[in-house]
Protein backbone atom coordinates (compact mmCIF):
# COMPACT_ATOMS: atom_id res chain seq x y z
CA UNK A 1 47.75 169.17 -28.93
CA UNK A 2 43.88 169.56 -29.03
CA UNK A 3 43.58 173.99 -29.06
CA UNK A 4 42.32 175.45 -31.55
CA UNK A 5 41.35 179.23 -32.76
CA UNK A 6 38.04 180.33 -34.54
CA UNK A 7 39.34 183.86 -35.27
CA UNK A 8 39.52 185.82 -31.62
CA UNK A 9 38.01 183.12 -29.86
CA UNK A 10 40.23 180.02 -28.44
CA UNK A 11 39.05 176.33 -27.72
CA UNK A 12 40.79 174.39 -25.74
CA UNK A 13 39.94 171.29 -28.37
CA UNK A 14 37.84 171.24 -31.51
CA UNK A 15 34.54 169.72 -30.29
CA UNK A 16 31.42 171.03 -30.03
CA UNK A 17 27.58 170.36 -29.88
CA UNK A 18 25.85 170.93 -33.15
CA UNK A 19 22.93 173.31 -32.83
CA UNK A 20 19.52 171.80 -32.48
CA UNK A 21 20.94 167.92 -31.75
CA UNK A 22 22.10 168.51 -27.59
CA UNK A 23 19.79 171.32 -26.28
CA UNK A 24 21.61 173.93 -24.28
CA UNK A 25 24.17 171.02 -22.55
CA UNK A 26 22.60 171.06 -19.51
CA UNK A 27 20.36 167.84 -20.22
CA UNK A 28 23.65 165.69 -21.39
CA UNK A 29 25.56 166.71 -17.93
CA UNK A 30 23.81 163.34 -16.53
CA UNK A 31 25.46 161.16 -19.05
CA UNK A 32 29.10 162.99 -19.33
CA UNK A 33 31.25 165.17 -18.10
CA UNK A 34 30.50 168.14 -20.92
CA UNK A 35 33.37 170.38 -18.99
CA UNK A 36 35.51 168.00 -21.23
CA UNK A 37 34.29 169.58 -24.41
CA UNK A 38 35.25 172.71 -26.23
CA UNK A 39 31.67 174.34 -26.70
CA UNK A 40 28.26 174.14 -26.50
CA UNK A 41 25.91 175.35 -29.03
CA UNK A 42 22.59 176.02 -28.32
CA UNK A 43 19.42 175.40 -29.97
CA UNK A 44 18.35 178.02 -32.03
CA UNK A 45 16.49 180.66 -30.29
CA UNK A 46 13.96 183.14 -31.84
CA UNK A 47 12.61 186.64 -30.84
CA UNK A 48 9.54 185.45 -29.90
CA UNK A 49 8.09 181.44 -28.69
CA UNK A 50 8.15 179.13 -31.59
CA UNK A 51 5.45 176.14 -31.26
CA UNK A 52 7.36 174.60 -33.94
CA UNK A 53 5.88 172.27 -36.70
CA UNK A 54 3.38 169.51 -36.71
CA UNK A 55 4.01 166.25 -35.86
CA UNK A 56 4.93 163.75 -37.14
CA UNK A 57 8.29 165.76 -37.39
CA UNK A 58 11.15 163.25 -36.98
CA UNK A 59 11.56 160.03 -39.52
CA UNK A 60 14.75 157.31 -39.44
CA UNK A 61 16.27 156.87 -42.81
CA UNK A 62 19.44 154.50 -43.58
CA UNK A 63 22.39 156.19 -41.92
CA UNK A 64 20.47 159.32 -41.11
CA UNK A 65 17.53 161.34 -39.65
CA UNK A 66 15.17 163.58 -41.13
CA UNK A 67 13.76 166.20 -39.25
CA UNK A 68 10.94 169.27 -39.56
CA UNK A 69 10.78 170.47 -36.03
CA UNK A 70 10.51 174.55 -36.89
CA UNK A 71 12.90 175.68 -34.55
CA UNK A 72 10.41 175.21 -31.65
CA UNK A 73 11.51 177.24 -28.42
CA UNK A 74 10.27 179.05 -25.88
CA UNK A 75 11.70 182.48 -27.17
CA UNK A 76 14.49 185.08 -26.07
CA UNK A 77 13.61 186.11 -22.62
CA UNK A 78 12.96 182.36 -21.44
CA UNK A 79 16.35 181.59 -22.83
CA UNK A 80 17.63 184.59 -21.06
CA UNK A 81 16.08 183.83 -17.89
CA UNK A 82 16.13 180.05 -17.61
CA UNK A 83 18.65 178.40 -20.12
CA UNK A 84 21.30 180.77 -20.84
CA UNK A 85 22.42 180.56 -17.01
CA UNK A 86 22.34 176.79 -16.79
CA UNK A 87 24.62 176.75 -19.55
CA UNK A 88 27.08 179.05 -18.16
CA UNK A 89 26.48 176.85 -15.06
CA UNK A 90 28.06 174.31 -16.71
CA UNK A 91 30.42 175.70 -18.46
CA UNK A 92 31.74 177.89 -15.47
CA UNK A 93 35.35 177.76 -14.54
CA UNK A 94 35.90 174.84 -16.93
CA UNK A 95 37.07 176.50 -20.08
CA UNK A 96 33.78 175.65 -21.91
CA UNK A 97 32.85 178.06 -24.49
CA UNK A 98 28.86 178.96 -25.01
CA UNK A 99 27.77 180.00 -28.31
CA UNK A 100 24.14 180.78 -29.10
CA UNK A 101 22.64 179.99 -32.28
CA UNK A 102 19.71 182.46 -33.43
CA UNK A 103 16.91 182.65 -35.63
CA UNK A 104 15.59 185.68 -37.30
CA UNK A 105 12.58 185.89 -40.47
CA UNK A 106 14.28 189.49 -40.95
CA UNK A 107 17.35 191.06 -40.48
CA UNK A 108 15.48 193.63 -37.41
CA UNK A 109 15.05 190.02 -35.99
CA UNK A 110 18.41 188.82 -35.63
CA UNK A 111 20.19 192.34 -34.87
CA UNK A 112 17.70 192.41 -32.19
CA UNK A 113 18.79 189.19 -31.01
CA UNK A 114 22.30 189.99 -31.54
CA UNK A 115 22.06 193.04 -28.69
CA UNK A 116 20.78 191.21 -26.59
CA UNK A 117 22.78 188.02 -26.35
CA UNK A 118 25.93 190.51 -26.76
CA UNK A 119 24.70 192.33 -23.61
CA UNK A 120 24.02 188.81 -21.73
CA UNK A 121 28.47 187.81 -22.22
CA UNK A 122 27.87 184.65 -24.23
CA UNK A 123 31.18 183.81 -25.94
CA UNK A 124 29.75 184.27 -29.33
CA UNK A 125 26.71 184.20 -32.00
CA UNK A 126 25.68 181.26 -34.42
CA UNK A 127 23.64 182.86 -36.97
CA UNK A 128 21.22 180.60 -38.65
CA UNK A 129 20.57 181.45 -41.89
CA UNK A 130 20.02 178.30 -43.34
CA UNK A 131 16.73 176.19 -41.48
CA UNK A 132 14.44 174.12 -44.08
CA UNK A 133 11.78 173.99 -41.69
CA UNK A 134 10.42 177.63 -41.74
CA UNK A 135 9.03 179.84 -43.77
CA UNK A 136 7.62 177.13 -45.80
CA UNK A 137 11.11 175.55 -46.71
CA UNK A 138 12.33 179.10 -48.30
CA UNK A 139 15.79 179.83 -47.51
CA UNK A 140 15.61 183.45 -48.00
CA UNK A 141 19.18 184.67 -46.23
CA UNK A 142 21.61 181.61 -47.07
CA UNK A 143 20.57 181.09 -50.29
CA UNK A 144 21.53 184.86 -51.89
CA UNK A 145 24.87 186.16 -51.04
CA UNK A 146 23.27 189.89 -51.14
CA UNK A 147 20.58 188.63 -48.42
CA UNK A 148 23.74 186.63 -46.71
CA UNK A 149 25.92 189.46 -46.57
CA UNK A 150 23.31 191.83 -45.15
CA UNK A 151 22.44 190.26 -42.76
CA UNK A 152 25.82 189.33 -41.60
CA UNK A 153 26.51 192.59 -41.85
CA UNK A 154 23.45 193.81 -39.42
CA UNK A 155 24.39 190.93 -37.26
CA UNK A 156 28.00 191.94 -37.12
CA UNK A 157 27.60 195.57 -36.42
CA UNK A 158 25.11 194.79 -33.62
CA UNK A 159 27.15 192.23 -31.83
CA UNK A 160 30.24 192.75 -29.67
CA UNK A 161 30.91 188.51 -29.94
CA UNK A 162 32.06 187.08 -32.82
CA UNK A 163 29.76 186.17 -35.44
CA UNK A 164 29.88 182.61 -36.86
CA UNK A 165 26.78 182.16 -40.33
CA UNK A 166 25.50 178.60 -40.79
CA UNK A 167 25.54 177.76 -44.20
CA UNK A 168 23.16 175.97 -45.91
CA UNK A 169 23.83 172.87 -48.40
CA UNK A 170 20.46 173.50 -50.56
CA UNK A 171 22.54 176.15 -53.21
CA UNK A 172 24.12 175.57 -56.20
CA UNK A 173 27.55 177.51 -55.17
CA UNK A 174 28.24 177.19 -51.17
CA UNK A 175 31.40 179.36 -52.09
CA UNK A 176 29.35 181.62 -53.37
CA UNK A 177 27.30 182.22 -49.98
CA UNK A 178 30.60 181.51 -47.85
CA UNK A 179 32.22 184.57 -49.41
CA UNK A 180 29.43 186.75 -49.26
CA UNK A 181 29.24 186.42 -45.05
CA UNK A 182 33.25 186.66 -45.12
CA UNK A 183 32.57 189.88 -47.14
CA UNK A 184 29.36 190.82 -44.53
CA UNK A 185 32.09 190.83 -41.34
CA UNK A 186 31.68 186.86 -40.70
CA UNK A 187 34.82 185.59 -38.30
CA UNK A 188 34.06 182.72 -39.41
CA UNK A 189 31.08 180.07 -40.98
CA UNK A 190 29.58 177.11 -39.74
CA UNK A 191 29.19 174.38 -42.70
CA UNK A 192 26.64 172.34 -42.98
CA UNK A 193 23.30 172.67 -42.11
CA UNK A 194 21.00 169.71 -42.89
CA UNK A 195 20.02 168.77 -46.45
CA UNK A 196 16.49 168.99 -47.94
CA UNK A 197 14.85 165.31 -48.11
CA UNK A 198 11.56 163.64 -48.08
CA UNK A 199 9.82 160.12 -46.86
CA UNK A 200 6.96 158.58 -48.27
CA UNK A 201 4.68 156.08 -46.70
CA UNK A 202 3.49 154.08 -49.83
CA UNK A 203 0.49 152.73 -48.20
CA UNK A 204 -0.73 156.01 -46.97
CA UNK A 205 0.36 157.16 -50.22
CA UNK A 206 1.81 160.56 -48.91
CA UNK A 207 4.46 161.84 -47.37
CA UNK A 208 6.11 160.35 -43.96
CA UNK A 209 6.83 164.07 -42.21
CA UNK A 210 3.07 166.45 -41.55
CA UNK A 211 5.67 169.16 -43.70
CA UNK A 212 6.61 166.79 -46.17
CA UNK A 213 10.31 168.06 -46.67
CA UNK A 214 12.30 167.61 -43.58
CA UNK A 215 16.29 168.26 -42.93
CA UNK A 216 18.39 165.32 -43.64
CA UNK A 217 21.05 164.75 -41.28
CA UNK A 218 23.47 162.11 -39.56
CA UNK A 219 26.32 159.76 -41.28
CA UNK A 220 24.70 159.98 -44.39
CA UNK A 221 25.35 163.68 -45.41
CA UNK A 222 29.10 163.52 -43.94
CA UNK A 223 30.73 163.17 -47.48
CA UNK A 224 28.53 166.30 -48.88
CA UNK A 225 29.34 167.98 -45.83
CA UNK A 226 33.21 167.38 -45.72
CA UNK A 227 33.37 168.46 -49.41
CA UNK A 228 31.29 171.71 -48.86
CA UNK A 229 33.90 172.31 -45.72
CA UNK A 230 36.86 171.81 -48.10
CA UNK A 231 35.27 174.34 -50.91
CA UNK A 232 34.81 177.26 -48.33
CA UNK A 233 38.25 176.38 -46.59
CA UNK A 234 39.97 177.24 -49.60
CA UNK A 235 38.18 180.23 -50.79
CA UNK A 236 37.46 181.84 -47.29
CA UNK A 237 40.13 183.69 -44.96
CA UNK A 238 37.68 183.11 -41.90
CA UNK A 239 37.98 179.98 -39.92
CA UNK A 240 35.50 177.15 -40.52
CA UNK A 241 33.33 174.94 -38.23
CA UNK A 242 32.37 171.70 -40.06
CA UNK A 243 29.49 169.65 -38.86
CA UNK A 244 27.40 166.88 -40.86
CA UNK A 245 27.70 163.18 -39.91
CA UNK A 246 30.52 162.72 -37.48
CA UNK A 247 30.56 160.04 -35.39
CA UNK A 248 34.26 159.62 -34.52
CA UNK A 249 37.56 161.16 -33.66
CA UNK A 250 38.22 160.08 -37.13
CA UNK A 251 35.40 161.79 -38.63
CA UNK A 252 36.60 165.14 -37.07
CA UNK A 253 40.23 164.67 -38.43
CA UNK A 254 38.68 164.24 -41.95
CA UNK A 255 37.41 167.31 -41.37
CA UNK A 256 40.06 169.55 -39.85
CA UNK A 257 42.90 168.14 -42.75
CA UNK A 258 39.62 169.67 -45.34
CA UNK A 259 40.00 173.21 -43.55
CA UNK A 260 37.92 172.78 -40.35
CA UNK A 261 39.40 174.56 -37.35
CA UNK A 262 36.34 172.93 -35.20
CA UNK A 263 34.26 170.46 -35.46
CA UNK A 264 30.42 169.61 -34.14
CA UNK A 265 28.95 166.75 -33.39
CA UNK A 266 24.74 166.76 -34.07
CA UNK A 267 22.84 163.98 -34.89
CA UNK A 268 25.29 160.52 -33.22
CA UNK A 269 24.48 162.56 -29.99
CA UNK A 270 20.64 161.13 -30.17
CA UNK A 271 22.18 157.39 -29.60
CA UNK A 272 24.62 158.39 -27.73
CA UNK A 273 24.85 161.56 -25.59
CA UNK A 274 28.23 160.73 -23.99
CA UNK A 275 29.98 160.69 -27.29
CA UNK A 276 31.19 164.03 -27.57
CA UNK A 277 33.45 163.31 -24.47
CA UNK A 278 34.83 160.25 -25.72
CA UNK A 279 35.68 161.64 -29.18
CA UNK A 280 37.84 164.29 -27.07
CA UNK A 281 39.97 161.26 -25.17
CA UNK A 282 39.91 159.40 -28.86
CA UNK A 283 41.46 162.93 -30.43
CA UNK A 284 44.28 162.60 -27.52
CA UNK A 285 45.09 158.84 -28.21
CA UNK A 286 45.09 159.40 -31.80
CA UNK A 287 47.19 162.89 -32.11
CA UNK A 288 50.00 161.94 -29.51
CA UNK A 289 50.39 158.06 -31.96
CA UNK A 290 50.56 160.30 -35.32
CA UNK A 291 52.90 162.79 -33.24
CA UNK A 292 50.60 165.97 -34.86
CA UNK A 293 48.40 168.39 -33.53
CA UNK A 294 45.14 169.51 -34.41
CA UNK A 295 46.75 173.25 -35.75
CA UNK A 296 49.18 171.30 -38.05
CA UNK A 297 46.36 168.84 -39.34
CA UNK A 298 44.27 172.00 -40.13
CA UNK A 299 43.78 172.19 -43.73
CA UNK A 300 46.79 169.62 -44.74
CA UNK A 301 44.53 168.24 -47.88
CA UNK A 302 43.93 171.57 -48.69
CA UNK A 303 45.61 172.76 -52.44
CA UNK A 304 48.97 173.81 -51.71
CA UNK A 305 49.23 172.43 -48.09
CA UNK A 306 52.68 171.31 -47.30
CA UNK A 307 53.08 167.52 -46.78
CA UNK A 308 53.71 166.11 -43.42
CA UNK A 309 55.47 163.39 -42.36
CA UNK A 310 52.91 161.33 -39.72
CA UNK A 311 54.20 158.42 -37.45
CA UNK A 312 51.75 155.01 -38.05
């Protein structure tokens, strides 16, 4: 009822952490039994440390969060050496999937990360081309498909996992960029990241982030996000991974009948770090009273899709 496929890879349902929102797992283990889930994404990790930006770096805005925290992390080896086997800790003989998101400011950067977390048996790469809170907001890779593709290419040819790119929102054509890591070796694209935003404090008159642009995420983005999902879905071959503003089992099913084969669940998790786990039982209650599964939801409201008949 729940499996689901993300090219050569199979999940056992379609949920899974959003990078950046749940750490490597192993600090939500106290508040839920993760085993439950389908994957866990990892924060993004770098070649070298990251200190990350200045604070402040988080702000609260109506139905959302913005964020500028740089991809702070204590590098590669640490991960290697301290993180990556907590999270196949937890994940061990319970069907989990681990997928590692990382970080490069050049292409050397993430094929070198690439070998190495190929070497190390994680279950497959999230390549983040698409953070707003580096290299002074510039969003070099995702926001060319040339740039895209190379790397994706580079990443590809390195890596013995498959390779998932993180799209970025901030372009005017998200087919565009979806295509051009499809074309670079992709098996498959994780849409979206967060969305370029600002606060002001009027009284300080200036901004509410040190940065001043921050990533905009939570319930906020979810329609931009679903849409973007259902653009690439129907121009892509690879499988998508849709993440921006769920909150419920319903939120995921809006996104698998747009073209998602999984789903992530980011910013909700800050409130609530058990949710991912009950969205899983919610999926089960919800599937078995339509009489569907989540394969012949996938990419119903797509163009073309054949109608199905669901029980109320």
């Amino acid at each position: 009822m729940l499996t689901t496929t993300l090219g050569s890879l199979t999940l056992r349902n379609p949920v899974l952490s959003a990078s950046g929102t749940f750490g490597s797992g192993w600090e939500g283990r106290l508040f839920a039994d993760l085993r439950q889930v389908g994957a866990l994404v990892s924060k993004t990790v770098t070649v070298a440390p990251r200190p990350g930006n200045p604070p402040p770096r988080i702000h609260e805005t109506a139905s959302g969060m913005l964020n500028s925290i740089g991809l702070e992390n204590h590098g590669a080896d640490h991960f290697l050496a301290e993180t990556l086997p907590r999270m196949r800790e937890l994940a061990a003989d319970s069907g989990v999937r681990v997928i590692v998101n990382i970080g490069g400011e050049s292409v050397g950067e993430f094929v070198q990360l690439a070998e190495r977390f190929s070497a190390a048996g994680v279950d497959a790469l999230e390549v983040n081309l698409s953070c707003p809170n580096v290299q002074e907001g510039r969003l070099l890779f995702s926001t060319d498909p040339r740039l895209t593709e190379a790397a994706v290419r580079a990443v590809k040819r390195a890596a013995s996992v498959p390779v998932f790119a993180k799209l970025s929102p901030n372009v005017t054509d998200i087919v565009a960029i979806a295509r051009a890591a499809e074309q670079g070796g992709a098996d498959g694209l994780t849409a979206i990241n967060t969305l370029i935003g600002m606060a002001i404090d009027w009284r300080r008159r200036r901004p509410v982030l040190a940065r001043g642009i921050g990533g905009l995420s939570g319930p906020a983005i979810k329609p931009v996000a679903l849409r973007m999902v259902y653009e690439c879905a129907r121009s892509v071959r690879i499988p998508v991974i849709g993440v921006g503003g769920v909150r419920s089992a319903q939120d995921v099913l809006e996104f698998v009948c747009a073209g998602a084969s999984a789903v992530q669940v980011g910013t909700a998790q800050f409130t609530d770090p058990a949710l991912m786990v009950r969205i899983v039982g919610e999926l089960r209650t919800l599937l078995a009273a339509a009489g569907t599964t989540i394969r012949a939801l996938r990419g119903s409201a797509l163009p073309g899709a054949a109608p199905q008949e669901l029980r109320a």
